[in-house]
PDB file of N, CA and C in Angstrom:
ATOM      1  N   UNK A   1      15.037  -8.882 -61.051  1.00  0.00           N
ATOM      2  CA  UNK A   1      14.920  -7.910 -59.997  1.00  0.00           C
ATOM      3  C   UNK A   1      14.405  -8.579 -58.725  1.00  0.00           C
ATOM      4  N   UNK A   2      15.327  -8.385 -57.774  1.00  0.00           N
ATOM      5  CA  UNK A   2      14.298  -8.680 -56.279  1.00  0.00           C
ATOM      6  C   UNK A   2      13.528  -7.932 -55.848  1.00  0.00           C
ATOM      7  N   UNK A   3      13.051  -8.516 -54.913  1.00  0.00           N
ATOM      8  CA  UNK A   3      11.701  -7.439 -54.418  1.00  0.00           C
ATOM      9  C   UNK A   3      12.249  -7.676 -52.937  1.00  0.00           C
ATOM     10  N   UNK A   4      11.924  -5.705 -52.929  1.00  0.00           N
ATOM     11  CA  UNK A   4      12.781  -5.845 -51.473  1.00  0.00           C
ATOM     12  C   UNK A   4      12.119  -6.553 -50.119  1.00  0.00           C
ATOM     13  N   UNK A   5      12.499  -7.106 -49.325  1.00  0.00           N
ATOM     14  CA  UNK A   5      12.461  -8.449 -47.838  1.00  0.00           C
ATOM     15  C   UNK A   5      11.675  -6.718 -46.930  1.00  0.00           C
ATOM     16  N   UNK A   6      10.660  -7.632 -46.516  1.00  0.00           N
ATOM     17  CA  UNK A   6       9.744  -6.728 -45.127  1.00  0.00           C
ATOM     18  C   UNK A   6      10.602  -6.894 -43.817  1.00  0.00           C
ATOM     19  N   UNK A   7      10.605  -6.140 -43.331  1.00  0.00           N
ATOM     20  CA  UNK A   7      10.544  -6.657 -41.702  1.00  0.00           C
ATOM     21  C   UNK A   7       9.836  -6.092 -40.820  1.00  0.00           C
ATOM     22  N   UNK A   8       8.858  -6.252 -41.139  1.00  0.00           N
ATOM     23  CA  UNK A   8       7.379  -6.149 -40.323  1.00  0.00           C
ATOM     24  C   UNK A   8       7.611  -6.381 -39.219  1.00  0.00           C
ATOM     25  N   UNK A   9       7.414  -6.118 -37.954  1.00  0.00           N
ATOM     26  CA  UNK A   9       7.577  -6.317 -36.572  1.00  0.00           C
ATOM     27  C   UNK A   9       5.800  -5.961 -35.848  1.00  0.00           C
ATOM     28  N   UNK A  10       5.323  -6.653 -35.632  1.00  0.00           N
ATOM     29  CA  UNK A  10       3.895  -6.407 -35.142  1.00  0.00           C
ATOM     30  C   UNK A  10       4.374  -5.280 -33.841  1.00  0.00           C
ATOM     31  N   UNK A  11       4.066  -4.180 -32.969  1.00  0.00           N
ATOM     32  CA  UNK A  11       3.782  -3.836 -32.230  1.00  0.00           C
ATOM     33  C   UNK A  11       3.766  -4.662 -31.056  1.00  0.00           C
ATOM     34  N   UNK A  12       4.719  -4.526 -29.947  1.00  0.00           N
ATOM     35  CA  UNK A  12       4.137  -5.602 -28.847  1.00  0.00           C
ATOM     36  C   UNK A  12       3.747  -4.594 -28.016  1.00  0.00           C
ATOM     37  N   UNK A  13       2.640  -4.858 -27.149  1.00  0.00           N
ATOM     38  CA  UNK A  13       2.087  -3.954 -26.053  1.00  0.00           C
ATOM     39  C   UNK A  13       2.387  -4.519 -24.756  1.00  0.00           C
ATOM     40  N   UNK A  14       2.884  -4.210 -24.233  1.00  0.00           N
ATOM     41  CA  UNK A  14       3.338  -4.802 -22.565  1.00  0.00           C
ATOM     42  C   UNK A  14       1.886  -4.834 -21.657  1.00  0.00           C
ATOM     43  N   UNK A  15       2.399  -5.954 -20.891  1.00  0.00           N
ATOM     44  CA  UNK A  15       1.092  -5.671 -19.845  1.00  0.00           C
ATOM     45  C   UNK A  15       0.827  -4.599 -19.497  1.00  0.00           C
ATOM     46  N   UNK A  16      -0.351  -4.112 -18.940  1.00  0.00           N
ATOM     47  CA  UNK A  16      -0.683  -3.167 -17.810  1.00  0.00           C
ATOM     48  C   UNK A  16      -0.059  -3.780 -16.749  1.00  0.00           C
ATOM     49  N   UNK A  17       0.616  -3.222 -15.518  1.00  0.00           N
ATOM     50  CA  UNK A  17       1.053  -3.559 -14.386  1.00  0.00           C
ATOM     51  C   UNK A  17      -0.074  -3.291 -13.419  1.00  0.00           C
ATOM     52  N   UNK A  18      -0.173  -4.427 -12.299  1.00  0.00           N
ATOM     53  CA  UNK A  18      -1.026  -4.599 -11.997  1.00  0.00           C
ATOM     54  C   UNK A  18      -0.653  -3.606 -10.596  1.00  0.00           C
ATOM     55  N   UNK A  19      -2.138  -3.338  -9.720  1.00  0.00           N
ATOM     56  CA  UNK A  19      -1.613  -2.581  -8.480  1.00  0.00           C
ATOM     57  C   UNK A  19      -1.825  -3.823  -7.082  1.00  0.00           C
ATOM     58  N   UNK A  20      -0.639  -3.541  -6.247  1.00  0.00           N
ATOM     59  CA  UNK A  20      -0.933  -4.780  -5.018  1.00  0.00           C
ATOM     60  C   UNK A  20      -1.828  -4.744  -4.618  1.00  0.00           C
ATOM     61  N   UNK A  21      -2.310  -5.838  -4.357  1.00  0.00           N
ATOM     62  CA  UNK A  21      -3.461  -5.978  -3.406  1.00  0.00           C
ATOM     63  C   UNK A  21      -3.457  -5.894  -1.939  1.00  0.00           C
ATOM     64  N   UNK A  22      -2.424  -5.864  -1.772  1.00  0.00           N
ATOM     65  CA  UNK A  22      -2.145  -5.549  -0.032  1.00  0.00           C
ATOM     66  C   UNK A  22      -1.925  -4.129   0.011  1.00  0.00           C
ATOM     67  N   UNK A  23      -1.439  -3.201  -0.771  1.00  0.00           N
ATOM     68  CA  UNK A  23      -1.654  -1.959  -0.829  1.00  0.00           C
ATOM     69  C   UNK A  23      -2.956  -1.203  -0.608  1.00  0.00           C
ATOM     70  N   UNK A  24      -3.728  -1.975  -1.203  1.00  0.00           N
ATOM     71  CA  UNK A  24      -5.658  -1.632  -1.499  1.00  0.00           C
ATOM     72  C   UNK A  24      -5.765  -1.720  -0.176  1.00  0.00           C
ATOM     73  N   UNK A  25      -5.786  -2.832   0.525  1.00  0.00           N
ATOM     74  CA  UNK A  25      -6.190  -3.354   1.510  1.00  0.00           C
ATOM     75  C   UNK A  25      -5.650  -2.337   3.056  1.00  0.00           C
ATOM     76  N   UNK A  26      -4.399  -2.179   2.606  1.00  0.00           N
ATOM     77  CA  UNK A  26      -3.650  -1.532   3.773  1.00  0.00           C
ATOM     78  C   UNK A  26      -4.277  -0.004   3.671  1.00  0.00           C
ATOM     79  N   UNK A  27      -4.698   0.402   2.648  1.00  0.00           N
ATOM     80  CA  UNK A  27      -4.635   2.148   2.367  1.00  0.00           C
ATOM     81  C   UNK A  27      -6.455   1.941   3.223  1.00  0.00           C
ATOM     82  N   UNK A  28      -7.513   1.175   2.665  1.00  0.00           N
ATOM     83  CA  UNK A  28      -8.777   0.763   3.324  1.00  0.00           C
ATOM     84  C   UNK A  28      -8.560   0.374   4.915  1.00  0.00           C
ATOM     85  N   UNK A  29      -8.087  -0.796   5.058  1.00  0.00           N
ATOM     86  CA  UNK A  29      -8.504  -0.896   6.269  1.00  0.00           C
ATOM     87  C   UNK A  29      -7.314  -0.396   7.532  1.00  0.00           C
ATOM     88  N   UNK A  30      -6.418   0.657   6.976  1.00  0.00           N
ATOM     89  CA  UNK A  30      -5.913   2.070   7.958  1.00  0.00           C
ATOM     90  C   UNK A  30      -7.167   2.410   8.569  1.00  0.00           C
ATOM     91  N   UNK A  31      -8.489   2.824   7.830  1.00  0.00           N
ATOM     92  CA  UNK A  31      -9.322   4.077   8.351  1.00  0.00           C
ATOM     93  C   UNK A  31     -10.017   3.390   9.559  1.00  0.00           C
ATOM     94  N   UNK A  32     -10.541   1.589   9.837  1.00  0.00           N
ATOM     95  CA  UNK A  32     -10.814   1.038  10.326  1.00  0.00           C
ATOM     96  C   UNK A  32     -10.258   0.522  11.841  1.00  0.00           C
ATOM     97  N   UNK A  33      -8.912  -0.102  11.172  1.00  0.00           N
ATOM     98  CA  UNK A  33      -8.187  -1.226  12.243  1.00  0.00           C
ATOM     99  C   UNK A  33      -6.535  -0.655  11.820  1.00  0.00           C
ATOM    100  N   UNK A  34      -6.046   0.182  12.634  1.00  0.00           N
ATOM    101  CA  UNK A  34      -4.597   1.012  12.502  1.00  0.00           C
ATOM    102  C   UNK A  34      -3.936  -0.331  12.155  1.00  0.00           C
ATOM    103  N   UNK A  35      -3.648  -1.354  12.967  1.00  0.00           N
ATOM    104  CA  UNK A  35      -2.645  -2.499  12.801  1.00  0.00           C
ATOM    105  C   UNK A  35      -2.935  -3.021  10.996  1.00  0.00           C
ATOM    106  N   UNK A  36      -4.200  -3.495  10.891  1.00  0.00           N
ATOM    107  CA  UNK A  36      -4.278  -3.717   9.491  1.00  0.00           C
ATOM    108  C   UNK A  36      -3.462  -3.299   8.483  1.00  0.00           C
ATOM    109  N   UNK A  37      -3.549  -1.570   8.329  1.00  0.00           N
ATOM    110  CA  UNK A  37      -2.721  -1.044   7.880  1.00  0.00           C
ATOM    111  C   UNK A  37      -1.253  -0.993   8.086  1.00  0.00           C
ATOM    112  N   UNK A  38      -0.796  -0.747   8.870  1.00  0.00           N
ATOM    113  CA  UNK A  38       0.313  -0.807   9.141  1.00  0.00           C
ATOM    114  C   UNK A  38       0.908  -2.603   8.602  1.00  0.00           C
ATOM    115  N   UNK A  39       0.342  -3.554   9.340  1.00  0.00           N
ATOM    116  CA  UNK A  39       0.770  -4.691   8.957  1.00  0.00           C
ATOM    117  C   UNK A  39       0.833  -5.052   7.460  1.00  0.00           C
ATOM    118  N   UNK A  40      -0.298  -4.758   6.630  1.00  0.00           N
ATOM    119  CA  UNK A  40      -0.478  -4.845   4.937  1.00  0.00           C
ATOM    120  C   UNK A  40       0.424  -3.795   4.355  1.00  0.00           C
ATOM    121  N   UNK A  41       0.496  -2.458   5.145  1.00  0.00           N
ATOM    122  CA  UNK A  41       1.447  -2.093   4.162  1.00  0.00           C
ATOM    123  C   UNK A  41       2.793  -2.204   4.364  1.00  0.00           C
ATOM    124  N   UNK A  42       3.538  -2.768   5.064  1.00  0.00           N
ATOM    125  CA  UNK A  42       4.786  -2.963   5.493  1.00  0.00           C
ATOM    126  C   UNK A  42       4.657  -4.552   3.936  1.00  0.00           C
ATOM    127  N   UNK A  43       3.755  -5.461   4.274  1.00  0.00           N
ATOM    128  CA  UNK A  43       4.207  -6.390   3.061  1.00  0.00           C
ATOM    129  C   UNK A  43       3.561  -6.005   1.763  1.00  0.00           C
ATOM    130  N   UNK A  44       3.145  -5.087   2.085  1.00  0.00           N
ATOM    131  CA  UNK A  44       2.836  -4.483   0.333  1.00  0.00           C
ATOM    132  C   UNK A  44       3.932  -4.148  -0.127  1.00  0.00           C
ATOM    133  N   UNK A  45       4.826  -3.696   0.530  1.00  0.00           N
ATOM    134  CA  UNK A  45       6.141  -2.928  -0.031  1.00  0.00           C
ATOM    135  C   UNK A  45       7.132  -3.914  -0.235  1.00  0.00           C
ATOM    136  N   UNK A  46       7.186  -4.438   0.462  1.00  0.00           N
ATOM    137  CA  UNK A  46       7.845  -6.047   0.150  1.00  0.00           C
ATOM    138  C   UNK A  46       7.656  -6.711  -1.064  1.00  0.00           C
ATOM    139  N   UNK A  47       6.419  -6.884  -1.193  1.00  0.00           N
ATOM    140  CA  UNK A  47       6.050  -7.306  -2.415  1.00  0.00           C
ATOM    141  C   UNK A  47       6.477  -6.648  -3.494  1.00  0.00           C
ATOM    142  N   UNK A  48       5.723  -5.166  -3.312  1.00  0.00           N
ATOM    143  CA  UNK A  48       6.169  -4.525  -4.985  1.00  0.00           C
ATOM    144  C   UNK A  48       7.507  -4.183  -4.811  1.00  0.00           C
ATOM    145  N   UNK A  49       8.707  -4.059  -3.766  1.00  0.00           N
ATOM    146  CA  UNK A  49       9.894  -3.966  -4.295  1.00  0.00           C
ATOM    147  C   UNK A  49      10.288  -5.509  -5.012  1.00  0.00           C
ATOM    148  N   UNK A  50       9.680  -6.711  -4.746  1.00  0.00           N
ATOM    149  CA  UNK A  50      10.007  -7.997  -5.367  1.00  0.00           C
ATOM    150  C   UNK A  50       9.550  -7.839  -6.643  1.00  0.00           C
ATOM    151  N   UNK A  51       8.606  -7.637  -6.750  1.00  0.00           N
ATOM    152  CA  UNK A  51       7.696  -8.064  -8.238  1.00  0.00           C
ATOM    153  C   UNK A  51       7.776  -6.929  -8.630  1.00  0.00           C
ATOM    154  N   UNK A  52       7.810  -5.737  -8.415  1.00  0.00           N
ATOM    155  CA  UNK A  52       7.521  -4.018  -9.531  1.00  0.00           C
ATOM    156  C   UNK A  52       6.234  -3.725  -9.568  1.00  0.00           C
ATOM    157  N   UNK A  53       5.574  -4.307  -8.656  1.00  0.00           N
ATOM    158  CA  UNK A  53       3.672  -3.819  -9.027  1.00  0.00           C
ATOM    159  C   UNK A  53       3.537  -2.314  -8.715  1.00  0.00           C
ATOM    160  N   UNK A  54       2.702  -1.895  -9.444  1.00  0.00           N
ATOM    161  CA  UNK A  54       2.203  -0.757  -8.826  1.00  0.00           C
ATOM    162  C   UNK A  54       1.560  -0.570  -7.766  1.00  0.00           C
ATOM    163  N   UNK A  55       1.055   0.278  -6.508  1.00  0.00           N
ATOM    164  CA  UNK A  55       1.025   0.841  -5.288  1.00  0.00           C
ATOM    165  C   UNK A  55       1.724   0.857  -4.085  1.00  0.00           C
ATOM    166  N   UNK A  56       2.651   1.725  -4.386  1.00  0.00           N
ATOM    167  CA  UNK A  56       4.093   1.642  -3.858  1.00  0.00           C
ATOM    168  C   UNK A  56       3.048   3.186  -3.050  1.00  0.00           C
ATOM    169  N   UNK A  57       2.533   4.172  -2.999  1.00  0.00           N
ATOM    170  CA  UNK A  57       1.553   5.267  -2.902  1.00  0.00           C
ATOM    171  C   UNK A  57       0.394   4.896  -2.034  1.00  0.00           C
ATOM    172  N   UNK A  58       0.314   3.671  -2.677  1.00  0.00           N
ATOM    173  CA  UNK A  58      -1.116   3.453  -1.948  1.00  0.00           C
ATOM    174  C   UNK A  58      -1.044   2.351  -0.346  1.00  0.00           C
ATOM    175  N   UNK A  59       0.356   1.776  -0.428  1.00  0.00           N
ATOM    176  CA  UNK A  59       1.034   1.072   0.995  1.00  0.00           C
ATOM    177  C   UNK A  59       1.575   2.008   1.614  1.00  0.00           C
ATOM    178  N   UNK A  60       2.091   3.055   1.054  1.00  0.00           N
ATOM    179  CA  UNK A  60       2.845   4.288   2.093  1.00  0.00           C
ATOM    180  C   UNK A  60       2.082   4.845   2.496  1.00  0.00           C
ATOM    181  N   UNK A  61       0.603   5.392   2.059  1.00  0.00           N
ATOM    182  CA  UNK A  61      -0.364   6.089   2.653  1.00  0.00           C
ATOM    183  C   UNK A  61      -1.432   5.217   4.061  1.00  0.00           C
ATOM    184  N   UNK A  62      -1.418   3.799   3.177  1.00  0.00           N
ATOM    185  CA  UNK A  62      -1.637   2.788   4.495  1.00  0.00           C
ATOM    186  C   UNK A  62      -1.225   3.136   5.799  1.00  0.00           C
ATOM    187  N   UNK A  63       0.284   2.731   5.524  1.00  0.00           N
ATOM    188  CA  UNK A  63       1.164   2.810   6.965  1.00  0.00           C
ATOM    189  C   UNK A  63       1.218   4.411   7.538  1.00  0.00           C
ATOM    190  N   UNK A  64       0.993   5.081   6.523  1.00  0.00           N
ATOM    191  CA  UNK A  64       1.098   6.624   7.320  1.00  0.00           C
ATOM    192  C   UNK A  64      -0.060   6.904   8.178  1.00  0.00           C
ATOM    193  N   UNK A  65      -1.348   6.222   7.455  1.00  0.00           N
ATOM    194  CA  UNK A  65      -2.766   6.444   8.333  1.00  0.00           C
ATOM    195  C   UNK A  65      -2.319   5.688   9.343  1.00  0.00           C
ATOM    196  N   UNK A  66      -2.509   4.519   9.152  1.00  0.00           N
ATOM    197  CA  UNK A  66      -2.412   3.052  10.275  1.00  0.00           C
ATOM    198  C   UNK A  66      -1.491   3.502  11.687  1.00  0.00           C
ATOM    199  N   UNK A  67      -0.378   4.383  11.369  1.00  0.00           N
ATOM    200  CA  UNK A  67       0.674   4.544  12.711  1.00  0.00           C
ATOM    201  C   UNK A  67      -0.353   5.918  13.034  1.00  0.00           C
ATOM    202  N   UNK A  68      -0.995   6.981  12.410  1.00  0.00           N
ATOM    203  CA  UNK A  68      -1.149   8.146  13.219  1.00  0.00           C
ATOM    204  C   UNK A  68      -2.497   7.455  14.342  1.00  0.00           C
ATOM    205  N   UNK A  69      -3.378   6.613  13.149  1.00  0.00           N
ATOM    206  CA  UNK A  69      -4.188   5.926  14.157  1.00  0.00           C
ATOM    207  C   UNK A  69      -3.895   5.666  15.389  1.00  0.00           C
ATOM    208  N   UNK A  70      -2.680   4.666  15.360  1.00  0.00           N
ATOM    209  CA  UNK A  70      -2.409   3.865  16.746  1.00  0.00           C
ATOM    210  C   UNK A  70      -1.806   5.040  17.302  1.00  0.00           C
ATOM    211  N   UNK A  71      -1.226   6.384  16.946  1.00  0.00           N
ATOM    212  CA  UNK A  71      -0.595   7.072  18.483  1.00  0.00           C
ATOM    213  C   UNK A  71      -1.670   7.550  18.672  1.00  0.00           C
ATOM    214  N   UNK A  72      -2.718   7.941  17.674  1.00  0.00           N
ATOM    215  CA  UNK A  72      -4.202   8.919  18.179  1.00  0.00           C
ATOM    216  C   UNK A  72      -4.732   8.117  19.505  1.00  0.00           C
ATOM    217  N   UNK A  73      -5.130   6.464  19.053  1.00  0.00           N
ATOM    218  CA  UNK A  73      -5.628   5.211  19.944  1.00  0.00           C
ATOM    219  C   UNK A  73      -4.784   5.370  21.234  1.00  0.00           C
ATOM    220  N   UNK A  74      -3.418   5.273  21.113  1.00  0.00           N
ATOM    221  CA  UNK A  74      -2.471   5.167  22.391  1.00  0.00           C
ATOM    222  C   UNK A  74      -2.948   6.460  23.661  1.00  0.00           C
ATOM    223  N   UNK A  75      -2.578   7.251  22.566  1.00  0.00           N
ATOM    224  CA  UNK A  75      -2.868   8.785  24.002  1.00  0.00           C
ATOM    225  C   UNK A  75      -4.208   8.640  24.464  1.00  0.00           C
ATOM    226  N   UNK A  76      -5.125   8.549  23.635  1.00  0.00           N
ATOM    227  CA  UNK A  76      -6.456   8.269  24.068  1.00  0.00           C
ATOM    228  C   UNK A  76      -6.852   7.366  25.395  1.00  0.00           C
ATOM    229  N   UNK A  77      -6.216   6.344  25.103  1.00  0.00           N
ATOM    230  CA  UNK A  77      -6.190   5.711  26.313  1.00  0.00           C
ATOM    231  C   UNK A  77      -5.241   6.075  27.692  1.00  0.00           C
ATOM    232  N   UNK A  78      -3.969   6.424  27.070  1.00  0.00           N
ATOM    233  CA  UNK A  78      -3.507   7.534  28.188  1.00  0.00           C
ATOM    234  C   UNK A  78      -3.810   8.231  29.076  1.00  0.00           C
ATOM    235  N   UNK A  79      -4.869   8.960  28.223  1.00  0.00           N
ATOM    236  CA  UNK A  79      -5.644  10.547  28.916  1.00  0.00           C
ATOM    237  C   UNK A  79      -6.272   9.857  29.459  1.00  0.00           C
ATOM    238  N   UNK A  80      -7.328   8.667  29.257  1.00  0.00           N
ATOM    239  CA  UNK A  80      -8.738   8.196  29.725  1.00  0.00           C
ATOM    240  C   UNK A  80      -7.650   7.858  31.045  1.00  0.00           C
ATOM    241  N   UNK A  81      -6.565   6.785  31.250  1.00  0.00           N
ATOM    242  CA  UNK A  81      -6.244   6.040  32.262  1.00  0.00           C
ATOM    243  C   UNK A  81      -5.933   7.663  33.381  1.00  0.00           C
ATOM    244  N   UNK A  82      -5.467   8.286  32.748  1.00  0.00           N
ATOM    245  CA  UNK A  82      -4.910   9.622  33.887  1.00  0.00           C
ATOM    246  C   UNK A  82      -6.099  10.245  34.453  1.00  0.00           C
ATOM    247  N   UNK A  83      -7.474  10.484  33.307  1.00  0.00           N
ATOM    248  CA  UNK A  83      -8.839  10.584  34.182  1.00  0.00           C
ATOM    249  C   UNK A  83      -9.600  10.114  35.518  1.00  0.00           C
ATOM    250  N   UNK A  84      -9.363   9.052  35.165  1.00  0.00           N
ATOM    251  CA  UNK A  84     -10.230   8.173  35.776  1.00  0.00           C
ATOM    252  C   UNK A  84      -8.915   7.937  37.120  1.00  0.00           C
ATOM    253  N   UNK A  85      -8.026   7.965  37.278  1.00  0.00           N
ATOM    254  CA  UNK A  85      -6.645   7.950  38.153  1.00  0.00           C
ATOM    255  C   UNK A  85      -7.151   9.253  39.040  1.00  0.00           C
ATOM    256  N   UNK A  86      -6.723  10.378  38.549  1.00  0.00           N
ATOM    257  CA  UNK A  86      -7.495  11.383  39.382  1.00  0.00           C
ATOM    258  C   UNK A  86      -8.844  11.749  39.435  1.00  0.00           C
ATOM    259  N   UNK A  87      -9.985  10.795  39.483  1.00  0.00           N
ATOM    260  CA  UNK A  87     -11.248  11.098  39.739  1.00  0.00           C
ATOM    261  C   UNK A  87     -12.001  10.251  40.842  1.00  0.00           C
TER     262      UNK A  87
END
């Protein structure tokens, strides 16, 4: 009699995928320095469309802060230059 053959297959567990680090960076320093953001998350996205990392969320929210920043910054200075023009 044979004895019936295993085929045991251990379980493989895939990495955790990691999240970009220029994503982190871009979504943080939006609240600070608008360009930061904007600049990190434009190559955050670059990145994780190359590699598949996770914060594809956290570079889009970057660049969404980072640009409202700079038009908030832009008019600001606008208004101030039109102030001070008629005063």
């Amino acid at each position: 009699m044979s004895e019936p053959t295993s085929t045991y297959q251990p379980q493989q567990y895939g990495m955790e995928q990691r999240t970009n680090t220029l994503a982190i960076i871009a979504l943080v320093g939006s609240f600070f320095i608008s360009l930061v953001g904007i600049i990190c998350g434009h190559l955050a996205l670059n990145q994780i469309k190359q590699t598949g990392e996770k914060g594809r969320g956290l570079a889009l929210a970057g660049l969404i802060i980072g640009y409202i920043g700079l038009v908030v910054g832009i008019l600001y200075v606008v208004f101030a230059v039109i102030l001070v023009a008629n005063s």
